[in-house]
C-alpha atoms as a PDB file:
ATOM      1  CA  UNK A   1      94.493 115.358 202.636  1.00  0.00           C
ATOM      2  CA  UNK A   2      92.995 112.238 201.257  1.00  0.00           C
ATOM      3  CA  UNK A   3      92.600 111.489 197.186  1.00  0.00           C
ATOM      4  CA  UNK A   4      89.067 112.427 197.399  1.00  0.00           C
ATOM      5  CA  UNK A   5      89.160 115.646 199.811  1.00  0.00           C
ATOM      6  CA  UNK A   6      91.200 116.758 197.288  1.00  0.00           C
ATOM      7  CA  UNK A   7      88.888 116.159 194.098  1.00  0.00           C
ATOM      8  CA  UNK A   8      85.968 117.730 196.470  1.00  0.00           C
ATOM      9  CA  UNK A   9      87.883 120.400 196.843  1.00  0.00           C
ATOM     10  CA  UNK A  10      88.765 120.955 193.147  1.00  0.00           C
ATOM     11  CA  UNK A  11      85.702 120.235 191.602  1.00  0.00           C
ATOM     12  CA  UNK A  12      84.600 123.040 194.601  1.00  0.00           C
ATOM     13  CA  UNK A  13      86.660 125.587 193.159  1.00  0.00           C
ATOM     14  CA  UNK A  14      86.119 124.805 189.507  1.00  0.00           C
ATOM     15  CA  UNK A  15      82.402 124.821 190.263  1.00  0.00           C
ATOM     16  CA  UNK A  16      82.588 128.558 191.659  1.00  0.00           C
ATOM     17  CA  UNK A  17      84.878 129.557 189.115  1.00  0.00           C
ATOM     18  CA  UNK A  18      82.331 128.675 186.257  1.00  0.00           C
ATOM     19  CA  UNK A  19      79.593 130.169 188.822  1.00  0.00           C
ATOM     20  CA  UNK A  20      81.919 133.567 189.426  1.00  0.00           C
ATOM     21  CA  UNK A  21      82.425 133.461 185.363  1.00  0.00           C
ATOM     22  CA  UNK A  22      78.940 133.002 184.265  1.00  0.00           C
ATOM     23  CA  UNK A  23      78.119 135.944 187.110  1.00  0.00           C
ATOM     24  CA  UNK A  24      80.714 138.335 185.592  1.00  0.00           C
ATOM     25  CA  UNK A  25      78.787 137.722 182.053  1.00  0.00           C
ATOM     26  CA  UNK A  26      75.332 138.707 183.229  1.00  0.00           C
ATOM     27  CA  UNK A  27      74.727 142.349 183.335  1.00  0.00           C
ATOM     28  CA  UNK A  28      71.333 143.845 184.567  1.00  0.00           C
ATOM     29  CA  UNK A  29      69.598 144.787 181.614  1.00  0.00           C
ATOM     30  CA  UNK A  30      67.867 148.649 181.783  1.00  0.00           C
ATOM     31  CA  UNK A  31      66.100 150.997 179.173  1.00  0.00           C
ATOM     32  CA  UNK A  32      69.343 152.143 179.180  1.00  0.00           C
ATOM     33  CA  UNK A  33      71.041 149.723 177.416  1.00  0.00           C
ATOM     34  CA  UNK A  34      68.791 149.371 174.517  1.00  0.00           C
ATOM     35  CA  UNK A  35      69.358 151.351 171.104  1.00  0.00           C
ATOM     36  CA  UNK A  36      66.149 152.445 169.669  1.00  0.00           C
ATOM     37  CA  UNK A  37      66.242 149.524 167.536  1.00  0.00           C
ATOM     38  CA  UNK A  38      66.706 147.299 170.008  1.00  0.00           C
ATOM     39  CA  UNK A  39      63.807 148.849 171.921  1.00  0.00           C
ATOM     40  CA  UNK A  40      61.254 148.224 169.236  1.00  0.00           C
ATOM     41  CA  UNK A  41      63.013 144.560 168.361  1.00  0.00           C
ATOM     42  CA  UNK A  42      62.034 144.077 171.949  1.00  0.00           C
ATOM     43  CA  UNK A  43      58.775 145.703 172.886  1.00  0.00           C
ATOM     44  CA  UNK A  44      57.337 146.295 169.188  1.00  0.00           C
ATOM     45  CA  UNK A  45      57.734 143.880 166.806  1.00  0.00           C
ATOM     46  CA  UNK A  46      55.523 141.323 168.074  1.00  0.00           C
ATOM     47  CA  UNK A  47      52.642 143.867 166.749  1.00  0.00           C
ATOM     48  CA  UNK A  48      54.082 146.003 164.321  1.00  0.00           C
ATOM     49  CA  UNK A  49      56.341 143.161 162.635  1.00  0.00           C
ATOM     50  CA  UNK A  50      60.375 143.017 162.482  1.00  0.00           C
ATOM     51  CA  UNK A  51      60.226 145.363 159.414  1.00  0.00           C
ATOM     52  CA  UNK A  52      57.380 147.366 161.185  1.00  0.00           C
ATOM     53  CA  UNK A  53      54.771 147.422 158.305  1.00  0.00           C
ATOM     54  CA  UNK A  54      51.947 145.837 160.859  1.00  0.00           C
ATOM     55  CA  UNK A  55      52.324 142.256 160.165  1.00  0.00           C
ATOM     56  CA  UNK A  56      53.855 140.546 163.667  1.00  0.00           C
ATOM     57  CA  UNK A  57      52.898 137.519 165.036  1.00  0.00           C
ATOM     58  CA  UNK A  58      50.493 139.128 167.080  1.00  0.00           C
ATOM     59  CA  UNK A  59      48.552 141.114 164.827  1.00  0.00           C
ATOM     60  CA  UNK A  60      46.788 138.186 163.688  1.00  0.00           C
ATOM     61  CA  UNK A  61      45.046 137.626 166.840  1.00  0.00           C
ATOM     62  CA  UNK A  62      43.866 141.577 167.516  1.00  0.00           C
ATOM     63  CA  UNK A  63      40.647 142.513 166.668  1.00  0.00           C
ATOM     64  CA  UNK A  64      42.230 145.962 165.462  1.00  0.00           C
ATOM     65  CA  UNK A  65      44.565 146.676 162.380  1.00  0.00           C
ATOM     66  CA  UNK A  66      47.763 146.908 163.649  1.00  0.00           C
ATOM     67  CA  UNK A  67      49.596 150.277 161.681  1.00  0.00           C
ATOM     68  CA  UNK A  68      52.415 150.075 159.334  1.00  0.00           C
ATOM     69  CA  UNK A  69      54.860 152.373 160.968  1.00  0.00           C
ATOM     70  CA  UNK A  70      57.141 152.633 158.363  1.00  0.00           C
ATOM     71  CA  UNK A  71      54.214 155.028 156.520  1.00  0.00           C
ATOM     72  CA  UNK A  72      53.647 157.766 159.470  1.00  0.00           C
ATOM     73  CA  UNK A  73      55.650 160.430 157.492  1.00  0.00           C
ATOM     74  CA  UNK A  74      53.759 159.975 154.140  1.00  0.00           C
ATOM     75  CA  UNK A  75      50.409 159.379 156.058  1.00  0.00           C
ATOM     76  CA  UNK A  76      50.559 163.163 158.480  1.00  0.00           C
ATOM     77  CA  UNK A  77      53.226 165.218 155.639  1.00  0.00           C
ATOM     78  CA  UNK A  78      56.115 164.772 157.558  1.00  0.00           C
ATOM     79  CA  UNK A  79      57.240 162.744 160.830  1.00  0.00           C
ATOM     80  CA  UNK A  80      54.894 163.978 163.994  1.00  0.00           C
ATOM     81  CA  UNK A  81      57.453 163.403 166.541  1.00  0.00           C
ATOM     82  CA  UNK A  82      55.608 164.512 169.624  1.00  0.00           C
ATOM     83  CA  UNK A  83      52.193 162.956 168.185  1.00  0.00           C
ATOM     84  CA  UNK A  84      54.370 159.306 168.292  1.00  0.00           C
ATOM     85  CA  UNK A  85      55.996 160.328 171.337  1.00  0.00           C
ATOM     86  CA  UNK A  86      52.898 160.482 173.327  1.00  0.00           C
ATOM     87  CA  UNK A  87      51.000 157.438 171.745  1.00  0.00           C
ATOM     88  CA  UNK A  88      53.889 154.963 172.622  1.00  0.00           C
ATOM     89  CA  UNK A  89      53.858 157.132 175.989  1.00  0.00           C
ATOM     90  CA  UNK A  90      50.215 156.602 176.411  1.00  0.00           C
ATOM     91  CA  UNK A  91      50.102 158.270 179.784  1.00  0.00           C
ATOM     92  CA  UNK A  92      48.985 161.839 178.428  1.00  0.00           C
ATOM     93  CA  UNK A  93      46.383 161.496 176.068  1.00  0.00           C
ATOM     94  CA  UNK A  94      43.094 159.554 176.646  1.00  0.00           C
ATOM     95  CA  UNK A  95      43.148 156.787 173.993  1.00  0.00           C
ATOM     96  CA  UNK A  96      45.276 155.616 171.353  1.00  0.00           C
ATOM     97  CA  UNK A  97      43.445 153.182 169.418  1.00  0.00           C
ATOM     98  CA  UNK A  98      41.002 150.842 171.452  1.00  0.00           C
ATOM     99  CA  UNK A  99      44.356 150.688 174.346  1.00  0.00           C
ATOM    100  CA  UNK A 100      45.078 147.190 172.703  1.00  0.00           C
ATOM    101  CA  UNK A 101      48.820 148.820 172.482  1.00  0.00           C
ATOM    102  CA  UNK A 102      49.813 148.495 175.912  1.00  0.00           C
ATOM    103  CA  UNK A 103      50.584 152.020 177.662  1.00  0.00           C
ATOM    104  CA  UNK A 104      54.302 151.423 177.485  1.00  0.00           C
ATOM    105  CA  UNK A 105      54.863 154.861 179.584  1.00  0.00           C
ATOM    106  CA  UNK A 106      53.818 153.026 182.489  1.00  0.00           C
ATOM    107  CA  UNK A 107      54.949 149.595 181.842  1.00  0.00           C
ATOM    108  CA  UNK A 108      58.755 150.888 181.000  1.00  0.00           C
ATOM    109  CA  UNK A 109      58.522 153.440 184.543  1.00  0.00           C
ATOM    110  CA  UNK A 110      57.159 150.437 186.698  1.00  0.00           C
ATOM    111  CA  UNK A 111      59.918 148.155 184.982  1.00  0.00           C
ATOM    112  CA  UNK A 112      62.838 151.125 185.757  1.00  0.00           C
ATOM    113  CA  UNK A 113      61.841 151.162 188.983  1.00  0.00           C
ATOM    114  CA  UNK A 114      58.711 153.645 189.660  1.00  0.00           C
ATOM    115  CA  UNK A 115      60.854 156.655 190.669  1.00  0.00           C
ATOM    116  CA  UNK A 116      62.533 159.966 189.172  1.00  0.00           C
ATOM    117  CA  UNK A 117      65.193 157.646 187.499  1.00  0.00           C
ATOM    118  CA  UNK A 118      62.483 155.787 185.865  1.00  0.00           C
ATOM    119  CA  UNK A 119      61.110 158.328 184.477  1.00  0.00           C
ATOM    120  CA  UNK A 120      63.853 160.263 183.115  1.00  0.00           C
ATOM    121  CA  UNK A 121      65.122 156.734 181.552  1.00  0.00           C
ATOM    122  CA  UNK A 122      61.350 156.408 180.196  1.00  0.00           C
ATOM    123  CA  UNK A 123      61.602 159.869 178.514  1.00  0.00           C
ATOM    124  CA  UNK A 124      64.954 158.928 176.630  1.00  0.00           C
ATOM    125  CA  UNK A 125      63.986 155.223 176.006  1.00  0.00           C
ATOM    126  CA  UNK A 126      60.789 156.636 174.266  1.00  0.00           C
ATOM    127  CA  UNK A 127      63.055 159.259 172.265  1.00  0.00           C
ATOM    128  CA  UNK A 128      65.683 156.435 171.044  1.00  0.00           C
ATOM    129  CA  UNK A 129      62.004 154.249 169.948  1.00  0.00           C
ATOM    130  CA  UNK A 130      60.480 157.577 168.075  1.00  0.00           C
ATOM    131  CA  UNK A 131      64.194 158.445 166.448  1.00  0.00           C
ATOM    132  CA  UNK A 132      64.307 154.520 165.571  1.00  0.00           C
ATOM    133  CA  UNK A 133      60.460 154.655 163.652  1.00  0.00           C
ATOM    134  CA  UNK A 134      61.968 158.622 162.541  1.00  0.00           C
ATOM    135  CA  UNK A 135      64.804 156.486 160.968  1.00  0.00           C
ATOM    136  CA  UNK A 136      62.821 153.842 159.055  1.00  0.00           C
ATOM    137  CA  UNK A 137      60.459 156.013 157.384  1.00  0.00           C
ATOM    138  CA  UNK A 138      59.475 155.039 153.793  1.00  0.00           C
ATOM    139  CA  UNK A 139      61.707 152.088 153.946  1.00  0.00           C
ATOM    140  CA  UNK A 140      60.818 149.108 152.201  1.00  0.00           C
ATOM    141  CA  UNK A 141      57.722 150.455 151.408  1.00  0.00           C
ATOM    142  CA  UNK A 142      56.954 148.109 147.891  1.00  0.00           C
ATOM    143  CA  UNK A 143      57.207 145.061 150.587  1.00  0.00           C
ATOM    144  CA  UNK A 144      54.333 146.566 152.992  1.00  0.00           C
ATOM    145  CA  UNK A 145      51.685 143.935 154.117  1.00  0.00           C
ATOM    146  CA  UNK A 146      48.540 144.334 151.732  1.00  0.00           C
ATOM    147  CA  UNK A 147      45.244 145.520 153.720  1.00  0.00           C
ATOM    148  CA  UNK A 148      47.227 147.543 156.626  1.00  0.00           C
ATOM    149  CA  UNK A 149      46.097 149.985 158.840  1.00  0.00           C
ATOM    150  CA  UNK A 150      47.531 153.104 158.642  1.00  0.00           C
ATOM    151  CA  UNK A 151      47.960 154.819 161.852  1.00  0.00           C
ATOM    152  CA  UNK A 152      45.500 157.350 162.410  1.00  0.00           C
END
């Protein structure tokens, strides 16, 4: 074999070795692998703001007040689990707010798949977001954005 077969050849195998390597890293990200946390890092923040008192990036360009979640419990007398379930659900109830939030019920069960998985990984995605907003209740509540909504 000639001096530059052989080079082909290596440069070959050290190509699919960095290609078999760089496969072995990526894992197919699911609802499933998010924490609660990680879920509204993801999906939320953008609105609600990293420290969820209605302030993200976004919420500048909404023609709606974007809620300070880190109030709910204060705001209804104690954390409305169900209430928060179905608004970030959106599927069940006719309207939360003007629908600027999207329906993330759907969005997560078309993203999952569109099936009976999907939908059971839906339900406990949208438990491990409510136990996450559960979690950060009253938290750095003297740094809350001035002139928040308050969700309703």
């Amino acid at each position: 074999m000639s001096i530059q077969a052989r080079v082909s050849t290596l440069t070959g195998a050290a190509i699919c070795l960095v290609l078999a390597r760089a496969a072995a890293a990526f894992d197919a990200v699911t609802l499933e692998d998010y924490s609660g946390a990680e879920l509204y890092d993801r999906f939320c923040a953008s609105c609600h703001g990293a420290q969820a008192h209605g302030d993200g990036p976004v919420s500048r360009s909404l023609n709606v007040a974007v809620p300070d979640l880190t109030t709910i419990a204060v705001r209804h007398g104690e954390f409305p689990a169900g209430q928060i379930r179905d608004i970030i659900d959106g599927r069940g109830i006719d309207a939360h707010g003007t629908r600027t939030m999207p329906v993330w019920g759907y969005e997560f069960w078309v993203e999952e798949g569109g099936d009976v998985n999907a939908q059971r990984a839906v339900r406990e995605a949208i438990t491990r977001l409510v136990e996450h907003l559960r979690s950060i209740q009253g938290s750095d509540a003297d740094s809350r954005a001035p002139g928040r909504a308050a969700l309703q």
